[in-house]
C-alpha atoms as a PDB file:
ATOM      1  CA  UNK A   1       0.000   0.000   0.000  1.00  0.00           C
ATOM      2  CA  UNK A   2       1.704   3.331  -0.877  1.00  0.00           C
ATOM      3  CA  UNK A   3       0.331   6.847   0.704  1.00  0.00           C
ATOM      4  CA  UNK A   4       1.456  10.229  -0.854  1.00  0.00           C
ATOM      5  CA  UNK A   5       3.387  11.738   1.597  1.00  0.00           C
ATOM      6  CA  UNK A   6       1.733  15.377   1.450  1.00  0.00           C
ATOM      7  CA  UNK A   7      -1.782  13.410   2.762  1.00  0.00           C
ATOM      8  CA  UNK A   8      -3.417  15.837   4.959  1.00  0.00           C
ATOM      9  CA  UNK A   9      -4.290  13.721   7.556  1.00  0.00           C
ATOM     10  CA  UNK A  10      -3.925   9.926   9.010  1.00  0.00           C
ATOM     11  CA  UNK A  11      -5.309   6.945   6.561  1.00  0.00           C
ATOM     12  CA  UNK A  12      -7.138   5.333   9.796  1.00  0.00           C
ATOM     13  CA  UNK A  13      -9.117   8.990   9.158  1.00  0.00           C
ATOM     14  CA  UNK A  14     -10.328   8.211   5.606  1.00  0.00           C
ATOM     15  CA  UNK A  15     -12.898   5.565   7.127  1.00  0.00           C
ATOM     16  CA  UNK A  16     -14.627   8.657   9.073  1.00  0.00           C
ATOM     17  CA  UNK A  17     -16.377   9.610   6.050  1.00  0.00           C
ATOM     18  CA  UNK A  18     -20.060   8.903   5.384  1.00  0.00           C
ATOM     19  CA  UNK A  19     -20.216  10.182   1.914  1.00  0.00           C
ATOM     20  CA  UNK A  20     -18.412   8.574  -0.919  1.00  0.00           C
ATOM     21  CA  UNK A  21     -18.072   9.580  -4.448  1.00  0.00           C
ATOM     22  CA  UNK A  22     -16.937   7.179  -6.875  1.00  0.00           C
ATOM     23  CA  UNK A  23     -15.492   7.687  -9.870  1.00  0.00           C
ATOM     24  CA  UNK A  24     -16.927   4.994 -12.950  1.00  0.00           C
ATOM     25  CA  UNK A  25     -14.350   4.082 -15.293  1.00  0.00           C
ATOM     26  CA  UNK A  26     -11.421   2.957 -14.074  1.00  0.00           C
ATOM     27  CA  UNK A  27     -12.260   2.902 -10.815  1.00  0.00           C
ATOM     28  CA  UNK A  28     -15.568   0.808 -10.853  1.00  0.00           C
ATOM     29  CA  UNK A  29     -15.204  -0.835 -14.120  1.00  0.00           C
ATOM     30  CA  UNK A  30     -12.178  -1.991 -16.316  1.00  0.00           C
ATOM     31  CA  UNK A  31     -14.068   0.259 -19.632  1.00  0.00           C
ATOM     32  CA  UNK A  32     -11.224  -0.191 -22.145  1.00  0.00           C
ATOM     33  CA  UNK A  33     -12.515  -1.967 -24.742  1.00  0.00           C
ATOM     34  CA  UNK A  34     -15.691   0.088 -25.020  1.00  0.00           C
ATOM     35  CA  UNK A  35     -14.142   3.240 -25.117  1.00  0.00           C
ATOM     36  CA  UNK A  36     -10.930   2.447 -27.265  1.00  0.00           C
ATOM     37  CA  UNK A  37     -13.069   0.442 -29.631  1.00  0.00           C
ATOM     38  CA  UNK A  38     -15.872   4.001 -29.677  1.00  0.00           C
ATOM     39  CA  UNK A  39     -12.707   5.991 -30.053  1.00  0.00           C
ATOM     40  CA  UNK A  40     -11.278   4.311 -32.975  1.00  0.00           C
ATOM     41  CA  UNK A  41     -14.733   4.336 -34.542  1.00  0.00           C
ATOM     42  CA  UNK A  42     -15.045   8.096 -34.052  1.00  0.00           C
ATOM     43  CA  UNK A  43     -11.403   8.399 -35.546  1.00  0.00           C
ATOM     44  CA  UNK A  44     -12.183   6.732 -38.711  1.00  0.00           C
ATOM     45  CA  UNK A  45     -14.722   9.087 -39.841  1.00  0.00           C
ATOM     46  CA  UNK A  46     -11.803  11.633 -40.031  1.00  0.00           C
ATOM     47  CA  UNK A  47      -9.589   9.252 -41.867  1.00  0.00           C
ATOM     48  CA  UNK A  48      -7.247   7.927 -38.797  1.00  0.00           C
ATOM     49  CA  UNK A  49      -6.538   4.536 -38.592  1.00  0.00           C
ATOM     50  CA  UNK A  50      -5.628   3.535 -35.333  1.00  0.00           C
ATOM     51  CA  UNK A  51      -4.889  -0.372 -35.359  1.00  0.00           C
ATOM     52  CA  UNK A  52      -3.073  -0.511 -31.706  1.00  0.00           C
ATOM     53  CA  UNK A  53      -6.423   0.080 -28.833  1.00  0.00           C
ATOM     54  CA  UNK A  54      -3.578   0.600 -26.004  1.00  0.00           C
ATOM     55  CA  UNK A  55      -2.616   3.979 -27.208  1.00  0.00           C
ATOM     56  CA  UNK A  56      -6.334   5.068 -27.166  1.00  0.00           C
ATOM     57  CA  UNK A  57      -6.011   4.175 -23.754  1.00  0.00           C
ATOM     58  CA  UNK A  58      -5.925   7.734 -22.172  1.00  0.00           C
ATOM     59  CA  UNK A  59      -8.607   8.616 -23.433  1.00  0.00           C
ATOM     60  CA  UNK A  60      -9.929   7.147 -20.667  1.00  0.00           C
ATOM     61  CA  UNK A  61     -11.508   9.582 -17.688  1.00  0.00           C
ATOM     62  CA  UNK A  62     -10.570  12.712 -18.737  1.00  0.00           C
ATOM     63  CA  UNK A  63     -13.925  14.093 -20.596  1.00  0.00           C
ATOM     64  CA  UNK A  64     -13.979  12.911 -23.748  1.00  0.00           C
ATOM     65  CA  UNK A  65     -14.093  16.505 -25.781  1.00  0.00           C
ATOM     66  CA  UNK A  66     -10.533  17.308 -24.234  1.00  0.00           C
ATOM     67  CA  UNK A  67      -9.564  14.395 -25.581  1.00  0.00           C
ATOM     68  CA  UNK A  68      -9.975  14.772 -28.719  1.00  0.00           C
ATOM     69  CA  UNK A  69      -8.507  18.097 -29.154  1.00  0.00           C
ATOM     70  CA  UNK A  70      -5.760  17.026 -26.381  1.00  0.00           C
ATOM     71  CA  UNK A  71      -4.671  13.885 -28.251  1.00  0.00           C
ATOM     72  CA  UNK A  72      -5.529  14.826 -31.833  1.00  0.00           C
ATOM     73  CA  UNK A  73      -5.360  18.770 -32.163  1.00  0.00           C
ATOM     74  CA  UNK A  74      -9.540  18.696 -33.092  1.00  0.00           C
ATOM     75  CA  UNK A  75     -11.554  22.144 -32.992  1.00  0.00           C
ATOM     76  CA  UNK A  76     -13.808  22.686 -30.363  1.00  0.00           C
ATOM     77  CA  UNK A  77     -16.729  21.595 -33.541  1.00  0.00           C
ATOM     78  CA  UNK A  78     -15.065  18.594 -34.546  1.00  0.00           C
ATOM     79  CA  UNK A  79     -14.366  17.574 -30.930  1.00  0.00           C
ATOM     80  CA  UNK A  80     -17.873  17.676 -30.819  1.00  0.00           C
ATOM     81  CA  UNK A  81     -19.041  16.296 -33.389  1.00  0.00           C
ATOM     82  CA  UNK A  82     -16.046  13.277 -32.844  1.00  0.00           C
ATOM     83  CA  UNK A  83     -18.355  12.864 -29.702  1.00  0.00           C
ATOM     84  CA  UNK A  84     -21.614  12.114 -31.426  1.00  0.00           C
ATOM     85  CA  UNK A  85     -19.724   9.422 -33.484  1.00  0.00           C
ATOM     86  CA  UNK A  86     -17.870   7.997 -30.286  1.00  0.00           C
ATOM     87  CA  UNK A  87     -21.571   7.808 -29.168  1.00  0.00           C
ATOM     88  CA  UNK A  88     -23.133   5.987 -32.106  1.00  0.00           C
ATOM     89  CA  UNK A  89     -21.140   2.975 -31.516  1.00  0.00           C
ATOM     90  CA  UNK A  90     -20.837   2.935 -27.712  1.00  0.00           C
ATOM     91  CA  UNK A  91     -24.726   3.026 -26.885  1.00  0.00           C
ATOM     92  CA  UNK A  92     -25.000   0.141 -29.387  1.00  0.00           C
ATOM     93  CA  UNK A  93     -21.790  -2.121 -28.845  1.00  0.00           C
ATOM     94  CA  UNK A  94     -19.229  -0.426 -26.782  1.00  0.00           C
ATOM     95  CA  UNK A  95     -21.130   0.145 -23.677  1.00  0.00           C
ATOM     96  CA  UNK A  96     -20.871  -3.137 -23.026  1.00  0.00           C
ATOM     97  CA  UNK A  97     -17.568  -4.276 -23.752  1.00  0.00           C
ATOM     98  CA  UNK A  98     -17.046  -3.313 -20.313  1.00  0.00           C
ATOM     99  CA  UNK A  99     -15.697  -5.575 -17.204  1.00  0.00           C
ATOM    100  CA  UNK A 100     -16.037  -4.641 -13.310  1.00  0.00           C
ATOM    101  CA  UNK A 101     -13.078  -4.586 -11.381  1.00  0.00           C
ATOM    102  CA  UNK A 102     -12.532  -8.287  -9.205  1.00  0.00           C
ATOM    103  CA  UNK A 103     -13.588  -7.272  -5.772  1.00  0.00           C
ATOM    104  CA  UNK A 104     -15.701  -3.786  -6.964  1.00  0.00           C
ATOM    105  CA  UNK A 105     -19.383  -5.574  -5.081  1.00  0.00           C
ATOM    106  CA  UNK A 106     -17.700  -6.913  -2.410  1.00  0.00           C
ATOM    107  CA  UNK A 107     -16.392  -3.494  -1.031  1.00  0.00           C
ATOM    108  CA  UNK A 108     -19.654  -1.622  -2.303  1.00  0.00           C
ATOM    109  CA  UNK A 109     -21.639  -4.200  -0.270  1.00  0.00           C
ATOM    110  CA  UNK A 110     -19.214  -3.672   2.687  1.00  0.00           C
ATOM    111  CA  UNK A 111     -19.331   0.157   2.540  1.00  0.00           C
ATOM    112  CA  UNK A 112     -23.152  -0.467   2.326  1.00  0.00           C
ATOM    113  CA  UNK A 113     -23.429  -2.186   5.532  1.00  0.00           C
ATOM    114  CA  UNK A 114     -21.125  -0.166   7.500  1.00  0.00           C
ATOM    115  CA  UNK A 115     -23.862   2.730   6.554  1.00  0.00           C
ATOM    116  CA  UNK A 116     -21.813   4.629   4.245  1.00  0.00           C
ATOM    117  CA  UNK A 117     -23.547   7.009   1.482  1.00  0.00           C
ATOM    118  CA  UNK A 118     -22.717   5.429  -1.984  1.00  0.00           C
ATOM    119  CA  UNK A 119     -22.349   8.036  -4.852  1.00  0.00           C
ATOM    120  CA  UNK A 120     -21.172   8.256  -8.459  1.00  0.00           C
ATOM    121  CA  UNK A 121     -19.686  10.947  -9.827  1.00  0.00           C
ATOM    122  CA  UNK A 122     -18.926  10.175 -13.963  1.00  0.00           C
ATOM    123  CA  UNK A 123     -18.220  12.625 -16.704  1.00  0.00           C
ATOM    124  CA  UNK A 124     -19.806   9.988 -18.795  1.00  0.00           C
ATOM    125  CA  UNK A 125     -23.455  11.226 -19.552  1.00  0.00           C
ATOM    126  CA  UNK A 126     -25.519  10.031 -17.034  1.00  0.00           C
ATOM    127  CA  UNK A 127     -28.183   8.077 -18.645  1.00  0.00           C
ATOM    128  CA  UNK A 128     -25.493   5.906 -20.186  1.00  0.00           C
ATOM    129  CA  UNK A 129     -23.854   5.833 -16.575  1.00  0.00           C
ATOM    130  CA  UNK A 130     -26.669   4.726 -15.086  1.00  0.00           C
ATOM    131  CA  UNK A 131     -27.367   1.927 -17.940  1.00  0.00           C
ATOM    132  CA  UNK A 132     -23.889   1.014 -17.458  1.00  0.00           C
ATOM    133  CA  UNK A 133     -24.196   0.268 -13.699  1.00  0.00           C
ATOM    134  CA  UNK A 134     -27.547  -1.555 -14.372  1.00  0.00           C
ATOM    135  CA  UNK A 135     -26.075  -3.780 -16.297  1.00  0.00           C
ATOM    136  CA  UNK A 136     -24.158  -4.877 -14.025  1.00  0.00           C
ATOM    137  CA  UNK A 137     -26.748  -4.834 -11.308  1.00  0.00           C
ATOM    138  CA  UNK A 138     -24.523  -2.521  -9.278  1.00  0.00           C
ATOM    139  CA  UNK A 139     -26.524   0.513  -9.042  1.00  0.00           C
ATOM    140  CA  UNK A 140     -28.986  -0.507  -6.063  1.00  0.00           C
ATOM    141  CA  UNK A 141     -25.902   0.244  -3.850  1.00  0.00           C
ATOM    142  CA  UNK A 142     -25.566   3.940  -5.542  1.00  0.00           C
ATOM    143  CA  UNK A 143     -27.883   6.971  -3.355  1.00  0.00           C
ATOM    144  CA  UNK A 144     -27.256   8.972  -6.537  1.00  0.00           C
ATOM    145  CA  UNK A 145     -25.573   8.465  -9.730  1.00  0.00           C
ATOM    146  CA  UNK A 146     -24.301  11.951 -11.408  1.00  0.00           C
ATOM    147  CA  UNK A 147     -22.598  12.692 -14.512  1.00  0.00           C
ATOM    148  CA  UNK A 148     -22.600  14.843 -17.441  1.00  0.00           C
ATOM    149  CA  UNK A 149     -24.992  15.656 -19.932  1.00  0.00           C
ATOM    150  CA  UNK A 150     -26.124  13.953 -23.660  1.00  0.00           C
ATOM    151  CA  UNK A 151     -25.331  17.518 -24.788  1.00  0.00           C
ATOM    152  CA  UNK A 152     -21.437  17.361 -22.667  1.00  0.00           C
ATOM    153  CA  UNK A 153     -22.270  20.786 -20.608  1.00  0.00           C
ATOM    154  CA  UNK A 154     -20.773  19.157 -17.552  1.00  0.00           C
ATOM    155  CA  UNK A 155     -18.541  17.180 -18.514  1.00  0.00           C
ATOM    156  CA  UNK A 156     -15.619  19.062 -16.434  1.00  0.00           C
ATOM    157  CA  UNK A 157     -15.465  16.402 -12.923  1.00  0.00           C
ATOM    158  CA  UNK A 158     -15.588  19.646 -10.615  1.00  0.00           C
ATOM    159  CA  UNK A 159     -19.065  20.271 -12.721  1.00  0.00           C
ATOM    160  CA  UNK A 160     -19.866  16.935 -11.759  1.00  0.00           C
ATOM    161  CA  UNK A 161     -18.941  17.051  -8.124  1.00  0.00           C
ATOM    162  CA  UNK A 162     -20.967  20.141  -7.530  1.00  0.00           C
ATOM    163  CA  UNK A 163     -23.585  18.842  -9.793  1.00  0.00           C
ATOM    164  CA  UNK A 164     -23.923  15.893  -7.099  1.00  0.00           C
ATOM    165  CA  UNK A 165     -23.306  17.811  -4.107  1.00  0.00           C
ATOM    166  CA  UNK A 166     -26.110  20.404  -5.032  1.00  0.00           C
ATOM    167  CA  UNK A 167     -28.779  17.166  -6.131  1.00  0.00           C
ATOM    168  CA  UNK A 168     -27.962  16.073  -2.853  1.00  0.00           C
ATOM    169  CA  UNK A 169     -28.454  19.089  -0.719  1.00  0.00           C
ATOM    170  CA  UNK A 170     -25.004  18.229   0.914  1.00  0.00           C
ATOM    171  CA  UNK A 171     -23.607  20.920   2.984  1.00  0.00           C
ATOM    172  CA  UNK A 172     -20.666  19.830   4.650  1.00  0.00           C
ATOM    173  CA  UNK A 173     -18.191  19.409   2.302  1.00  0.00           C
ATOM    174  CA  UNK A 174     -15.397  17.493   4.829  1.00  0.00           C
ATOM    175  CA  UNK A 175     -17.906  14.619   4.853  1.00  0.00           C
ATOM    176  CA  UNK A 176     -17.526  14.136   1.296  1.00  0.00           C
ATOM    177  CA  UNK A 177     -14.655  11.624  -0.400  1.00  0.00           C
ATOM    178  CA  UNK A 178     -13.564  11.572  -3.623  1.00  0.00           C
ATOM    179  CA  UNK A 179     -12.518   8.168  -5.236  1.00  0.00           C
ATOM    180  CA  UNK A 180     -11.011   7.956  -8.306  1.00  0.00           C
ATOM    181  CA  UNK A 181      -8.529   6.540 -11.017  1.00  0.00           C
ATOM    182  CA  UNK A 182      -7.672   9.951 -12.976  1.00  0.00           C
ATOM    183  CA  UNK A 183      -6.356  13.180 -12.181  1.00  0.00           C
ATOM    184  CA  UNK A 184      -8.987  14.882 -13.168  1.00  0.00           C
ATOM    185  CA  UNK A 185     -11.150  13.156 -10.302  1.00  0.00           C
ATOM    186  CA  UNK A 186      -8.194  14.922  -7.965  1.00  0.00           C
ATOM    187  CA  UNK A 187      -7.800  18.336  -9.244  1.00  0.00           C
ATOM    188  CA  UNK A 188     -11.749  18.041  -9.172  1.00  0.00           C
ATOM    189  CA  UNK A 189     -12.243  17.066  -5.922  1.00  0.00           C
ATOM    190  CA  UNK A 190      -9.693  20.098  -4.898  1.00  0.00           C
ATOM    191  CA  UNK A 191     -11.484  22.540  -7.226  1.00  0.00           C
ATOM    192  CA  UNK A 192     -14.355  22.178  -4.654  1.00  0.00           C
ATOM    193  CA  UNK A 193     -13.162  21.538  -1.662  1.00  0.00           C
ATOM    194  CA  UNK A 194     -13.581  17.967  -0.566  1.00  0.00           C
ATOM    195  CA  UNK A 195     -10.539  15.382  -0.073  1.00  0.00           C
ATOM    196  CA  UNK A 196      -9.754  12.471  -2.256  1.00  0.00           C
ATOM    197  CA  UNK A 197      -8.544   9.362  -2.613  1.00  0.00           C
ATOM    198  CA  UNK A 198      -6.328   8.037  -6.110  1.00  0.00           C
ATOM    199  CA  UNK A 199      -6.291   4.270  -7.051  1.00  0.00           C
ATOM    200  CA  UNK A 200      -3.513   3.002  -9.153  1.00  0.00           C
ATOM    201  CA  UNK A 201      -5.295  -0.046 -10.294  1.00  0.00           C
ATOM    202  CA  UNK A 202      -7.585   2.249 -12.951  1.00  0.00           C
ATOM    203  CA  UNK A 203      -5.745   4.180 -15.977  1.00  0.00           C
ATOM    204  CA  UNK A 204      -3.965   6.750 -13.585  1.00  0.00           C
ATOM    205  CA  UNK A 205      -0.383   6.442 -12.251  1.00  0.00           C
ATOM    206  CA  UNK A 206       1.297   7.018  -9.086  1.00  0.00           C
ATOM    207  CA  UNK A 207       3.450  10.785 -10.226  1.00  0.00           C
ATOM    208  CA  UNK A 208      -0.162  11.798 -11.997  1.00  0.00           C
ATOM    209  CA  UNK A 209      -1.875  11.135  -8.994  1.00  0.00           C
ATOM    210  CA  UNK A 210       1.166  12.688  -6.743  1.00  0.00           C
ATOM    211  CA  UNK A 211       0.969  15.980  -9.142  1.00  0.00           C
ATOM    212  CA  UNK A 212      -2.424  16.368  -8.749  1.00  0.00           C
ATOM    213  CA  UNK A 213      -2.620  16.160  -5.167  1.00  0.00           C
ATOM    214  CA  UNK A 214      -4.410  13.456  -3.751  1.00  0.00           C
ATOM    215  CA  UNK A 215      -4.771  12.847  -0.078  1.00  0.00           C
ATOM    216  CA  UNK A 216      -4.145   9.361  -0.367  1.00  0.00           C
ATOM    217  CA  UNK A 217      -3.068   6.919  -2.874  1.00  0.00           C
ATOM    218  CA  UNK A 218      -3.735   3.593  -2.537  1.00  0.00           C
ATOM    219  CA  UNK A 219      -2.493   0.331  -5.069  1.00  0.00           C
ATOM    220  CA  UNK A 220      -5.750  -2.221  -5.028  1.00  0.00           C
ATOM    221  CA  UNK A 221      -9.166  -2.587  -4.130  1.00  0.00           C
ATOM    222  CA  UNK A 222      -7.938  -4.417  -1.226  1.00  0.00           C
ATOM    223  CA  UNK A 223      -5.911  -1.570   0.308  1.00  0.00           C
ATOM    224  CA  UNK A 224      -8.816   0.766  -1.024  1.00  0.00           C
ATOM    225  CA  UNK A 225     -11.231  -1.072   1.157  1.00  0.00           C
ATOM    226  CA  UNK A 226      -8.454  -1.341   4.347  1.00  0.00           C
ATOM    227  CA  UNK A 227      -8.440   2.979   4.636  1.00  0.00           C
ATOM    228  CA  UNK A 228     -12.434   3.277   3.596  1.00  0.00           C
ATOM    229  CA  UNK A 229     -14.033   1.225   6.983  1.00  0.00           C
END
């Protein structure tokens, strides 16, 4: 189990809180086929040929607009309208091409009976986020599921947070956790105020997660479940 060293505050401390926001891919679910395979769809209609899925891989968590223009220079137009592609072939086929992490019910049902407040907290548009955790018959343990739009006018994960947080009516922000596999589920989490946990068994690694600034850094589900109750 590794902890960042700037964590503000004893890992015995992290099982204190009652709210929990979970990041989706790559920190629930293992999405990469899905989303490499929507990806390289999306890239076609522009004439790129990408045969090797691994380096689509990062385009996994951040929202998917920066992406594009990140990773392949698109305007803000063409970034969107690579999104309605990606879209076309993940609601039909790469949706489900889509695993959950070993271990992922287990802890939820854990965290469940020790009382905590399940959340999600996606940049994928929520009606496919929910879909996606019905499928796998996960959502029951979920108080609220929260993510972006169809239209991608929250797709930022500090728009999300707040998005949640203000659904929810919760006002104390240092009973709220942040759990996720990306940066951008840190520098979120910090944009509003709440502390946050980075796993290293998603798409993120241990310097992103260091950089960004999260409280605590754990390797596995295993340890992940060790600090949470």
């Amino acid at each position: 189990m590794y902890y960042n060293i700037a964590m503000k505050q004893e890992t015995s401390l992290f099982s204190q809180y009652p709210v929990l926001l979970f990041d989706l891919d790559g920190t629930l679910s293992d999405p990469m086929l899905g989303i490499t395979h929507s990806v390289q769809y999306a890239l076609s209609k522009y004439d790129i040929q990408v045969d090797d899925l691994q380096t689509l891989c990062p385009f996994i968590g951040p929202p998917l607009q920066d992406s594009f223009r990140d990773f392949y220079h698109f305007t803000a137009e063409q970034a969107d309208e690579a999104c309605r592609y990606y879209h076309e072939f993940f609601v039909k086929t790469g949706m489900f091409e889509n695993e959950l992490y070993p271990g992922i019910p287990e802890l939820l049902t854990k965290l469940k009976d020790a009382d905590k407040k399940l959340m999600v907290a996606t940049s994928k548009p929520e009606p496919l986020a929910r879909q996606i955790l019905a499928y796998f018959k996960i959502d029951g343990y979920f108080d609220f599921i929260g993510g972006d739009t169809l239209e991608r006018t929250r797709s930022a994960k500090a728009e999300v947070i707040r998005y949640v947080i203000e659904q929810n009516a919760l006002t104390d922000l240092e009973q709220l956790l942040m759990i996720g596999d990306r940066k951008h589920d840190i520098i979120g989490a910090k944009t509003i105020g709440i502390a946050s946990v980075g796993v290293l068994y998603g798409y993120g690694d241990r310097p992103e997660m260091e950089k960004a600034g999260a409280d605590c850094i754990v390797s596995t589900i295993e340890d992940l479940e060790k600090i949470l109750l």
